[in-house]
PDB file of N, CA and C in Angstrom:
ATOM      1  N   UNK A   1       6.159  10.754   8.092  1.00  0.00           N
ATOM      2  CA  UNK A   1       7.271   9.829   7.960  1.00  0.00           C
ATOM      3  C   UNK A   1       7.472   9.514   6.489  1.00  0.00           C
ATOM      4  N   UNK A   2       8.049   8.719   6.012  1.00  0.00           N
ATOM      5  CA  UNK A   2       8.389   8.366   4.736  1.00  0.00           C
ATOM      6  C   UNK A   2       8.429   6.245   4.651  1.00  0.00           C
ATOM      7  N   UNK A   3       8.204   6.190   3.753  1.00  0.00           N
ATOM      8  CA  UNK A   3       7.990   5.190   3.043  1.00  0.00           C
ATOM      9  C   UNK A   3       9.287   3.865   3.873  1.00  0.00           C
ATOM     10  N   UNK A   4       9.612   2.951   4.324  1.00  0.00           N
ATOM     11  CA  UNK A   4      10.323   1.923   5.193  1.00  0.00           C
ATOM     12  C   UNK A   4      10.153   0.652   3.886  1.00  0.00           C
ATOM     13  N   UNK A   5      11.157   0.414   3.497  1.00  0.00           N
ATOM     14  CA  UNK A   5      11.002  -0.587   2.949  1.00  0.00           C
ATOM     15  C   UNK A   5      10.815  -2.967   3.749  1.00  0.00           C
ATOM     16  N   UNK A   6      10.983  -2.151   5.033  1.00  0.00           N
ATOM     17  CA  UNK A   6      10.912  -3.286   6.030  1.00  0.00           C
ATOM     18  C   UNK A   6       9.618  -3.644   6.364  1.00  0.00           C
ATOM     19  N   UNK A   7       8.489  -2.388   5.941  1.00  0.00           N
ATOM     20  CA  UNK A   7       7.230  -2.551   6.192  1.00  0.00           C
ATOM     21  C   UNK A   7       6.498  -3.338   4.902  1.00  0.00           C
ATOM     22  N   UNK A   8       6.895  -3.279   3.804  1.00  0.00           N
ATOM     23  CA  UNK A   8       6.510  -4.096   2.642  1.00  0.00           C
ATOM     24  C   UNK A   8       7.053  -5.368   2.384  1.00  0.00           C
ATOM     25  N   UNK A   9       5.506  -6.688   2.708  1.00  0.00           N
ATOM     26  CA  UNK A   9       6.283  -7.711   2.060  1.00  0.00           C
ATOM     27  C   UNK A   9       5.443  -8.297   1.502  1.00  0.00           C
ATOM     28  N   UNK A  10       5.554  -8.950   0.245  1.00  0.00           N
ATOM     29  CA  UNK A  10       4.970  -9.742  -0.724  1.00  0.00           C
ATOM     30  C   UNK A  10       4.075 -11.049  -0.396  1.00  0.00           C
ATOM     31  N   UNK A  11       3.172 -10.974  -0.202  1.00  0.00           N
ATOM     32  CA  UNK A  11       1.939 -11.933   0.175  1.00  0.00           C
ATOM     33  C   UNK A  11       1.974 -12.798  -0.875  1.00  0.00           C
ATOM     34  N   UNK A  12       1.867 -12.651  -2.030  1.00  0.00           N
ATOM     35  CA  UNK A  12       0.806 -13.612  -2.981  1.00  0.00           C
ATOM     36  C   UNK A  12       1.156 -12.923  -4.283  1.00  0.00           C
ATOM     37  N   UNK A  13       1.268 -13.693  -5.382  1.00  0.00           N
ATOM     38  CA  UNK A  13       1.889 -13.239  -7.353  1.00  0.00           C
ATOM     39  C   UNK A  13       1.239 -14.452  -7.463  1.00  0.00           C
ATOM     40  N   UNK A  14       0.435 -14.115  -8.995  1.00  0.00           N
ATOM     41  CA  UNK A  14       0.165 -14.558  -9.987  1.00  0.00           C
ATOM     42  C   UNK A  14       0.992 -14.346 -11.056  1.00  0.00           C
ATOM     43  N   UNK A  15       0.310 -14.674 -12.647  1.00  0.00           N
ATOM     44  CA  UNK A  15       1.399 -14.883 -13.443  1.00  0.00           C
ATOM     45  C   UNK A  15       1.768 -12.748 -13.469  1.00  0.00           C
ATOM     46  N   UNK A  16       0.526 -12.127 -13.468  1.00  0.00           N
ATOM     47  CA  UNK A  16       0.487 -10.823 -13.669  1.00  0.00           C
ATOM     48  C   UNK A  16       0.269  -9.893 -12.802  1.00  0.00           C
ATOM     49  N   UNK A  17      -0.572 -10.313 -11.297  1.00  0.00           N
ATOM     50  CA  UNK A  17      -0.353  -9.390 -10.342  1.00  0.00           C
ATOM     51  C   UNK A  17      -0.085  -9.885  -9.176  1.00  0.00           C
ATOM     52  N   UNK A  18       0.291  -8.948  -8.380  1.00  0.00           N
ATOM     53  CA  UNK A  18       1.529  -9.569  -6.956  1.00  0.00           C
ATOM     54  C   UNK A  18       0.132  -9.207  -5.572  1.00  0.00           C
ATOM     55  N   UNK A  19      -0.176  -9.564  -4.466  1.00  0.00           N
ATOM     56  CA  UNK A  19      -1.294  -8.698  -3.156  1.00  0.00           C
ATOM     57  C   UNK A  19       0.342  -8.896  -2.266  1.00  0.00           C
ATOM     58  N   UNK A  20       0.524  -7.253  -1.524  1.00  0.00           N
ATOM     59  CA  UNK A  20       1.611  -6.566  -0.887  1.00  0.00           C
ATOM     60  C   UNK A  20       0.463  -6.657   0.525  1.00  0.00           C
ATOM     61  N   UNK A  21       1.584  -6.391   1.473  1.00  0.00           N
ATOM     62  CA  UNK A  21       1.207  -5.788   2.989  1.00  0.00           C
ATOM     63  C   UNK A  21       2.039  -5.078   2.871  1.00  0.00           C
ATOM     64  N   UNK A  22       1.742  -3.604   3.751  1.00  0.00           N
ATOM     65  CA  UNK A  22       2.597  -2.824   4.286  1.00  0.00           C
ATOM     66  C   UNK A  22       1.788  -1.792   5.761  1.00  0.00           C
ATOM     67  N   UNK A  23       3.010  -2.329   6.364  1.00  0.00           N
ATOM     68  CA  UNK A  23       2.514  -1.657   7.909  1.00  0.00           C
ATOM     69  C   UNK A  23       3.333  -0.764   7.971  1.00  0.00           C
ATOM     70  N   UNK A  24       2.791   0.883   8.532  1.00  0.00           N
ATOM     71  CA  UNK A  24       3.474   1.312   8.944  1.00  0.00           C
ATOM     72  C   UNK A  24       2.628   2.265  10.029  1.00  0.00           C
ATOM     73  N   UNK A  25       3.163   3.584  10.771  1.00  0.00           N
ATOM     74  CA  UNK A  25       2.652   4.805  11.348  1.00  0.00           C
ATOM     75  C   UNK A  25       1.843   5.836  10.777  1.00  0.00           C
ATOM     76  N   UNK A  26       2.398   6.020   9.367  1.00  0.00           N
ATOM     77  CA  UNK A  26       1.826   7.166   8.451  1.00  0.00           C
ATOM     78  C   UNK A  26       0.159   6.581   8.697  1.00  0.00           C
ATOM     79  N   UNK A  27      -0.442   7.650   8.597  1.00  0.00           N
ATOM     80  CA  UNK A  27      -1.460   7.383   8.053  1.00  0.00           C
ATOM     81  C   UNK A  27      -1.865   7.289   6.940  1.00  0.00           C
ATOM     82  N   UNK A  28      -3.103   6.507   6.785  1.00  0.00           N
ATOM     83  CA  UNK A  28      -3.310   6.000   4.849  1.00  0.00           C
ATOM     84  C   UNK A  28      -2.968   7.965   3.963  1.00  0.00           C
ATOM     85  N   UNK A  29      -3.751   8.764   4.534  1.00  0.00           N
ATOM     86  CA  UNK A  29      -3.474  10.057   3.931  1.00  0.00           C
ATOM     87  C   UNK A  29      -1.971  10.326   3.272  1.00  0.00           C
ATOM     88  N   UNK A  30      -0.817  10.058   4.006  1.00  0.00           N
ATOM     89  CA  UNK A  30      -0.153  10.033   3.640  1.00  0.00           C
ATOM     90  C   UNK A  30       0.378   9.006   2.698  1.00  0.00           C
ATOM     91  N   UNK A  31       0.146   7.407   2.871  1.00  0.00           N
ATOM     92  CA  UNK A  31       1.084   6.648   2.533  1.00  0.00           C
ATOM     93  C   UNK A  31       0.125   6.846   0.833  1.00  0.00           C
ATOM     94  N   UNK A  32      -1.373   7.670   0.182  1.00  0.00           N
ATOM     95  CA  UNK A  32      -1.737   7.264  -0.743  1.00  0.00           C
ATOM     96  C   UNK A  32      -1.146   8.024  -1.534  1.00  0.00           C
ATOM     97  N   UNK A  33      -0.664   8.925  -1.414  1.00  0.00           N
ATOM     98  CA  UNK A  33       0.069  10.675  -1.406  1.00  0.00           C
ATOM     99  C   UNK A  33       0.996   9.771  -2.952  1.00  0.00           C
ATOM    100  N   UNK A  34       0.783  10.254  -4.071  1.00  0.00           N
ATOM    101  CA  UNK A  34       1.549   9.925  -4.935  1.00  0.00           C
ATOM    102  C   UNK A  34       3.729  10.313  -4.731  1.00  0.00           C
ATOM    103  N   UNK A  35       4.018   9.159  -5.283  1.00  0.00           N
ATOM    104  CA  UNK A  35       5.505   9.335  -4.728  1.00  0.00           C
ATOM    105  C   UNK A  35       6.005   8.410  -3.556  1.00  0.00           C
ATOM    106  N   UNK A  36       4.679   8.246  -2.516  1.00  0.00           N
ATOM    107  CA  UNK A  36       4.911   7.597  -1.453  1.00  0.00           C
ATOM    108  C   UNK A  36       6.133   6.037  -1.625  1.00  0.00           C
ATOM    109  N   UNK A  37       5.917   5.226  -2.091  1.00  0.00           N
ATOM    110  CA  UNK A  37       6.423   4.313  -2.804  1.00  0.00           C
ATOM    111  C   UNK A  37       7.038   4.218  -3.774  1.00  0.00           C
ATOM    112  N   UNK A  38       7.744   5.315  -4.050  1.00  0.00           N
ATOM    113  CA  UNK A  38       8.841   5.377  -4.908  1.00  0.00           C
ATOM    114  C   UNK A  38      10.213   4.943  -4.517  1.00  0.00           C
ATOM    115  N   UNK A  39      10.814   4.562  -3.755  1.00  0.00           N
ATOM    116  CA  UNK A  39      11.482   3.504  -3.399  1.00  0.00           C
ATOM    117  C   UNK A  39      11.472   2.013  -3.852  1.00  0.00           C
ATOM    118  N   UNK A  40       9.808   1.569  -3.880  1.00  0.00           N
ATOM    119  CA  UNK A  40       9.776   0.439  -4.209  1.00  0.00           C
ATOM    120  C   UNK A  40       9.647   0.335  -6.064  1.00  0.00           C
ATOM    121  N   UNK A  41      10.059   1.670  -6.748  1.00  0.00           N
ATOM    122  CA  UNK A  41       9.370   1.628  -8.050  1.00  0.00           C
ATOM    123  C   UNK A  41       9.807   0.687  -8.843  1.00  0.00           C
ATOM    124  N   UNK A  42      11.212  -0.134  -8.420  1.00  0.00           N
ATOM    125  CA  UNK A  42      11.236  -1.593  -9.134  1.00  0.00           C
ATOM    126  C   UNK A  42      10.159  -2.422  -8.889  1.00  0.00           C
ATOM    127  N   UNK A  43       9.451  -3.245  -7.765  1.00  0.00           N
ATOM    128  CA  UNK A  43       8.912  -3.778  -7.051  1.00  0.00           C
ATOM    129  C   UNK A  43       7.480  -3.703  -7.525  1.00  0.00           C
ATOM    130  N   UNK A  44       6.826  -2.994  -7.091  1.00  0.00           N
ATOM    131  CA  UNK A  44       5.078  -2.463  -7.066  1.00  0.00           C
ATOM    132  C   UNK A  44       5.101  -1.921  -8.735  1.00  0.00           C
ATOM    133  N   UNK A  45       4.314  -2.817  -9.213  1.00  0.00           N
ATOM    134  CA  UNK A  45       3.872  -2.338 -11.006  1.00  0.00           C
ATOM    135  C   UNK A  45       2.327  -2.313 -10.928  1.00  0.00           C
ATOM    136  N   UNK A  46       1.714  -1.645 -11.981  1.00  0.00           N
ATOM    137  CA  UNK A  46       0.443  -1.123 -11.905  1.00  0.00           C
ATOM    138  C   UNK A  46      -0.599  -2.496 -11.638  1.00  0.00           C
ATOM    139  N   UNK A  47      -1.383  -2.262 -11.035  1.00  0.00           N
ATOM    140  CA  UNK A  47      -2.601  -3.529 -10.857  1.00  0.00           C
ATOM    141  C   UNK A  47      -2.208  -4.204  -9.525  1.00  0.00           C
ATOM    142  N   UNK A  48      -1.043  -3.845  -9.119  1.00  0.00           N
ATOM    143  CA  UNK A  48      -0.929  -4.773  -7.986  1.00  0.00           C
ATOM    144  C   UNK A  48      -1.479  -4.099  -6.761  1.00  0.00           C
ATOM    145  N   UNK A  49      -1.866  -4.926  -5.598  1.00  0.00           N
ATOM    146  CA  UNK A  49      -2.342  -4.526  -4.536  1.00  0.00           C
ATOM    147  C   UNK A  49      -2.128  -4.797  -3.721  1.00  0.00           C
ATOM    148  N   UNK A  50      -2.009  -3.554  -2.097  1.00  0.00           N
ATOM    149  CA  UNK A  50      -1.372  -3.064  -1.246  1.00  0.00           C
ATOM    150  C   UNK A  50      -2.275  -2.624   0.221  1.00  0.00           C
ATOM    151  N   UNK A  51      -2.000  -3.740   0.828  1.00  0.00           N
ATOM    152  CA  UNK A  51      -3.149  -3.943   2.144  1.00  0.00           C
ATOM    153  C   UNK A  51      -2.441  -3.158   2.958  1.00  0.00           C
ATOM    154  N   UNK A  52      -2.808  -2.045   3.690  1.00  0.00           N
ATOM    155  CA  UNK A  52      -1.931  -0.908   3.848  1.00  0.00           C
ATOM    156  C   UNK A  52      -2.605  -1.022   5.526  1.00  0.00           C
ATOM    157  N   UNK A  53      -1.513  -1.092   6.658  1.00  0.00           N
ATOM    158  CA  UNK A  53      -2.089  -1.156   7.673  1.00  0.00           C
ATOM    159  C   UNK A  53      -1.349  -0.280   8.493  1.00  0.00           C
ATOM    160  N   UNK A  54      -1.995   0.700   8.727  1.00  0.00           N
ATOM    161  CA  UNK A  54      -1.465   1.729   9.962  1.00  0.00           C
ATOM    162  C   UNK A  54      -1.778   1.382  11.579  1.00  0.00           C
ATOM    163  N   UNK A  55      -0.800   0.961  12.046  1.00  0.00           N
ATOM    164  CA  UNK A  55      -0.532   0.617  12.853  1.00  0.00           C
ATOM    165  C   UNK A  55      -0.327   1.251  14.434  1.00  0.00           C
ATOM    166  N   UNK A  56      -0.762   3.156  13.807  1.00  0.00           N
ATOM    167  CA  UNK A  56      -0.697   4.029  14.991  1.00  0.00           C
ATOM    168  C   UNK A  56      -1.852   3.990  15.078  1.00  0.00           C
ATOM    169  N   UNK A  57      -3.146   3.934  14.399  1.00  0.00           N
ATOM    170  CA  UNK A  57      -4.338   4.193  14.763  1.00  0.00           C
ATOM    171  C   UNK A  57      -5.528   3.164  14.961  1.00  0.00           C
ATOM    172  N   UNK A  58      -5.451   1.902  14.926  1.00  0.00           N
ATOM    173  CA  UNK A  58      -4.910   1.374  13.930  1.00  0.00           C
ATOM    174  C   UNK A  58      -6.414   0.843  12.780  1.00  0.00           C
ATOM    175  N   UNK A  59      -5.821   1.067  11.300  1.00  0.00           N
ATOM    176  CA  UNK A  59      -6.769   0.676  10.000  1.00  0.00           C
ATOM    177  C   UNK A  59      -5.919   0.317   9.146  1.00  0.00           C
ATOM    178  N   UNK A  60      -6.888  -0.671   8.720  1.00  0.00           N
ATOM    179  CA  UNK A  60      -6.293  -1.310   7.179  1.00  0.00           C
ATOM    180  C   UNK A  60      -7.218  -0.430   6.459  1.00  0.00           C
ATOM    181  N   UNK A  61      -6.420  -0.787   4.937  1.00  0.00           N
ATOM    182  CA  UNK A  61      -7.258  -0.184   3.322  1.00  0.00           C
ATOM    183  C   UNK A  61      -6.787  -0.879   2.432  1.00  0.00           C
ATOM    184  N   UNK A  62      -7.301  -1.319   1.771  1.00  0.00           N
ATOM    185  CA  UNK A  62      -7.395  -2.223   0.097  1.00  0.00           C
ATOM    186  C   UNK A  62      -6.836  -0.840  -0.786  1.00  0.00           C
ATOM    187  N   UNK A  63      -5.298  -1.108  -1.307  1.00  0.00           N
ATOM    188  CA  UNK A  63      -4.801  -0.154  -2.382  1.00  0.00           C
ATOM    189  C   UNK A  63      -4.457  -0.192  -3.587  1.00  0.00           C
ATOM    190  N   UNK A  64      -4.600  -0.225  -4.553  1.00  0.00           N
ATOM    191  CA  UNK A  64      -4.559  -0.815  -6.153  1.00  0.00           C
ATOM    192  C   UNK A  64      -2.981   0.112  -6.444  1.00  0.00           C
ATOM    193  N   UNK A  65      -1.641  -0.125  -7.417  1.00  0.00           N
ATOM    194  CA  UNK A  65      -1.410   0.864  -7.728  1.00  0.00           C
ATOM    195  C   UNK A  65      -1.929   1.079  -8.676  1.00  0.00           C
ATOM    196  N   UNK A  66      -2.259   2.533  -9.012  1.00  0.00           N
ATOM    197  CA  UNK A  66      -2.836   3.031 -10.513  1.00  0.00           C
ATOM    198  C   UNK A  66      -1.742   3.601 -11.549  1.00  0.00           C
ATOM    199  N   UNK A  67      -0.006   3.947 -11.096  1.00  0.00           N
ATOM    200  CA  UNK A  67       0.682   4.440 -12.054  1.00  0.00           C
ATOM    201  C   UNK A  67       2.213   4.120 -11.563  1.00  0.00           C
ATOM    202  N   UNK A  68       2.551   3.563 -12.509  1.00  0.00           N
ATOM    203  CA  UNK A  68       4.412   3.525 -12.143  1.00  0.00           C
ATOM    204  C   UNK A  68       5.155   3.846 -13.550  1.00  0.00           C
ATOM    205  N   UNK A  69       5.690   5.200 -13.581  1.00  0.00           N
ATOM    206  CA  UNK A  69       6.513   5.016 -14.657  1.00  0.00           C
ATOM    207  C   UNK A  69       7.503   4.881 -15.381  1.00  0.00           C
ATOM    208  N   UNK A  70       8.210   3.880 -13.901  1.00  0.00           N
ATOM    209  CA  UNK A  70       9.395   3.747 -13.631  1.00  0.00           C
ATOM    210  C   UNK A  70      10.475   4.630 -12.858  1.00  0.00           C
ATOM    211  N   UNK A  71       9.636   5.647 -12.359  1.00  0.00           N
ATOM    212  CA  UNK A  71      10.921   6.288 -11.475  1.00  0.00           C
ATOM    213  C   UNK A  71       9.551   6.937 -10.335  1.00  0.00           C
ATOM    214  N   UNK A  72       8.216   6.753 -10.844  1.00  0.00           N
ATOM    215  CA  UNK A  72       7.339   7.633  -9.621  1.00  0.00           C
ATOM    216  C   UNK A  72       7.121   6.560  -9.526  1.00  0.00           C
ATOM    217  N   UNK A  73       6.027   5.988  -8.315  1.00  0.00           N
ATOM    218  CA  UNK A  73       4.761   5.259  -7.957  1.00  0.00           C
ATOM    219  C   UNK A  73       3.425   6.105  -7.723  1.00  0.00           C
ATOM    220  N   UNK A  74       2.331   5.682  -7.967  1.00  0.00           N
ATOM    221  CA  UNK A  74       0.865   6.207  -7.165  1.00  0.00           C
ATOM    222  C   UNK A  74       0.166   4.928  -6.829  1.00  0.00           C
ATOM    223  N   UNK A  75      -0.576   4.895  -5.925  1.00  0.00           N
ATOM    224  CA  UNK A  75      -1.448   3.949  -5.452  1.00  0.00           C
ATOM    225  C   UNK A  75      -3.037   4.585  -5.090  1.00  0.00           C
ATOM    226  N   UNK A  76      -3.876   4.001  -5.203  1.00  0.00           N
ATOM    227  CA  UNK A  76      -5.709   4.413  -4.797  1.00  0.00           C
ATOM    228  C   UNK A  76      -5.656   4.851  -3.679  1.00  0.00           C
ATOM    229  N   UNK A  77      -6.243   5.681  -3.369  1.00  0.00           N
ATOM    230  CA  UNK A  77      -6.720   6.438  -2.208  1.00  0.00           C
ATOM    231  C   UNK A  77      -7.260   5.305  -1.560  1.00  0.00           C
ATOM    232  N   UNK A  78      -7.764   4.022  -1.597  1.00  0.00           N
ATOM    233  CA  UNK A  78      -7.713   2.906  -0.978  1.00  0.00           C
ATOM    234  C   UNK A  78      -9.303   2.817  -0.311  1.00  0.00           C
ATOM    235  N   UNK A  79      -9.483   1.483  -0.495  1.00  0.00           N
ATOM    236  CA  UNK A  79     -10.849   1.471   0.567  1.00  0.00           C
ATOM    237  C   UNK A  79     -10.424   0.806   1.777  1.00  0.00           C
ATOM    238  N   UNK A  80     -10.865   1.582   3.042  1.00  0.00           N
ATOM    239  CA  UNK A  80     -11.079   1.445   4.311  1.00  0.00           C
ATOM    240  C   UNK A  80     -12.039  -0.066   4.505  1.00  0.00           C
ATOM    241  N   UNK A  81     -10.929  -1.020   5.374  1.00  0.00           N
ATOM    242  CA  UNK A  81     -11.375  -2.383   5.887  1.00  0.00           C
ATOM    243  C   UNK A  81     -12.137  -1.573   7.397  1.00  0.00           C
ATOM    244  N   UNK A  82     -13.384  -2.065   7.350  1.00  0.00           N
ATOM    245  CA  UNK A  82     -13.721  -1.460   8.983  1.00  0.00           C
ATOM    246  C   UNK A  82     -13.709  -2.618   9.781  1.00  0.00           C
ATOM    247  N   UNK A  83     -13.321  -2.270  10.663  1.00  0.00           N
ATOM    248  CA  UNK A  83     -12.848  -2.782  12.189  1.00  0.00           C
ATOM    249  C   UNK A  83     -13.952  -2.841  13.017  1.00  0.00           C
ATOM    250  N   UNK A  84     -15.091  -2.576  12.890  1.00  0.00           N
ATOM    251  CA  UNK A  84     -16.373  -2.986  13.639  1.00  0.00           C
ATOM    252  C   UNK A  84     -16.452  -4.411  14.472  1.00  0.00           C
ATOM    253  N   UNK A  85     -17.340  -4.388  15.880  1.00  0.00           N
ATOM    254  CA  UNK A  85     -17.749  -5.816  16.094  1.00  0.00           C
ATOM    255  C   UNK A  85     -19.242  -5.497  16.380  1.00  0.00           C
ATOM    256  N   UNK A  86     -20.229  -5.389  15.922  1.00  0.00           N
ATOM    257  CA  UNK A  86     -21.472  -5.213  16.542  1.00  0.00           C
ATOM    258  C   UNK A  86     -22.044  -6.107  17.664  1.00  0.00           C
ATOM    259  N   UNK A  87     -21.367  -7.309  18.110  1.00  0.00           N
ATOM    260  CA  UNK A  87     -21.903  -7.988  18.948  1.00  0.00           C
ATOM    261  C   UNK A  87     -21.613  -7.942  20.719  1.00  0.00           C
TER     262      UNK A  87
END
């Protein structure tokens, strides 16, 4: 699939970085895929972070972007929130 701008919304800004949600189907493989978020390349500037929740399988991941240079985006290959209950 491709990038939904209905799935991104702005949680939380400081003076210098913004924490994003974005839900969608893709899986994280895809959504870390440089380009993915190039739609939002006004929006998402480097340092900010992107709680990325796939919603077909379903997992979150903690995503930093690492590059915007005004017309691409990239974001971290992301760390995996695990969903465990051991009890």
């Amino acid at each position: 699939m491709a990038y939904s701008a209905a799935g991104l919304s702005l949680d939380s800004m400081s003076s210098n970085k913004r924490t994003f949600s974005y839900t969608t189907t893709d899986a994280i493989g895809t959504v870390n895929n440089a380009g993915y978020f190039n739609d939002a390349v006004n929006m998402i500037r480097v340092g900010d972070v992107i709680l990325v929740h796939d919603s077909n399988t379903p997992t979150h991941h903690w995503c930093v972007c690492v590059s915007n240079n005004g017309t691409a985006v990239d974001i971290s290959d992301g760390q995996v929130i695990a969903q465990t209950d051991g009890d």
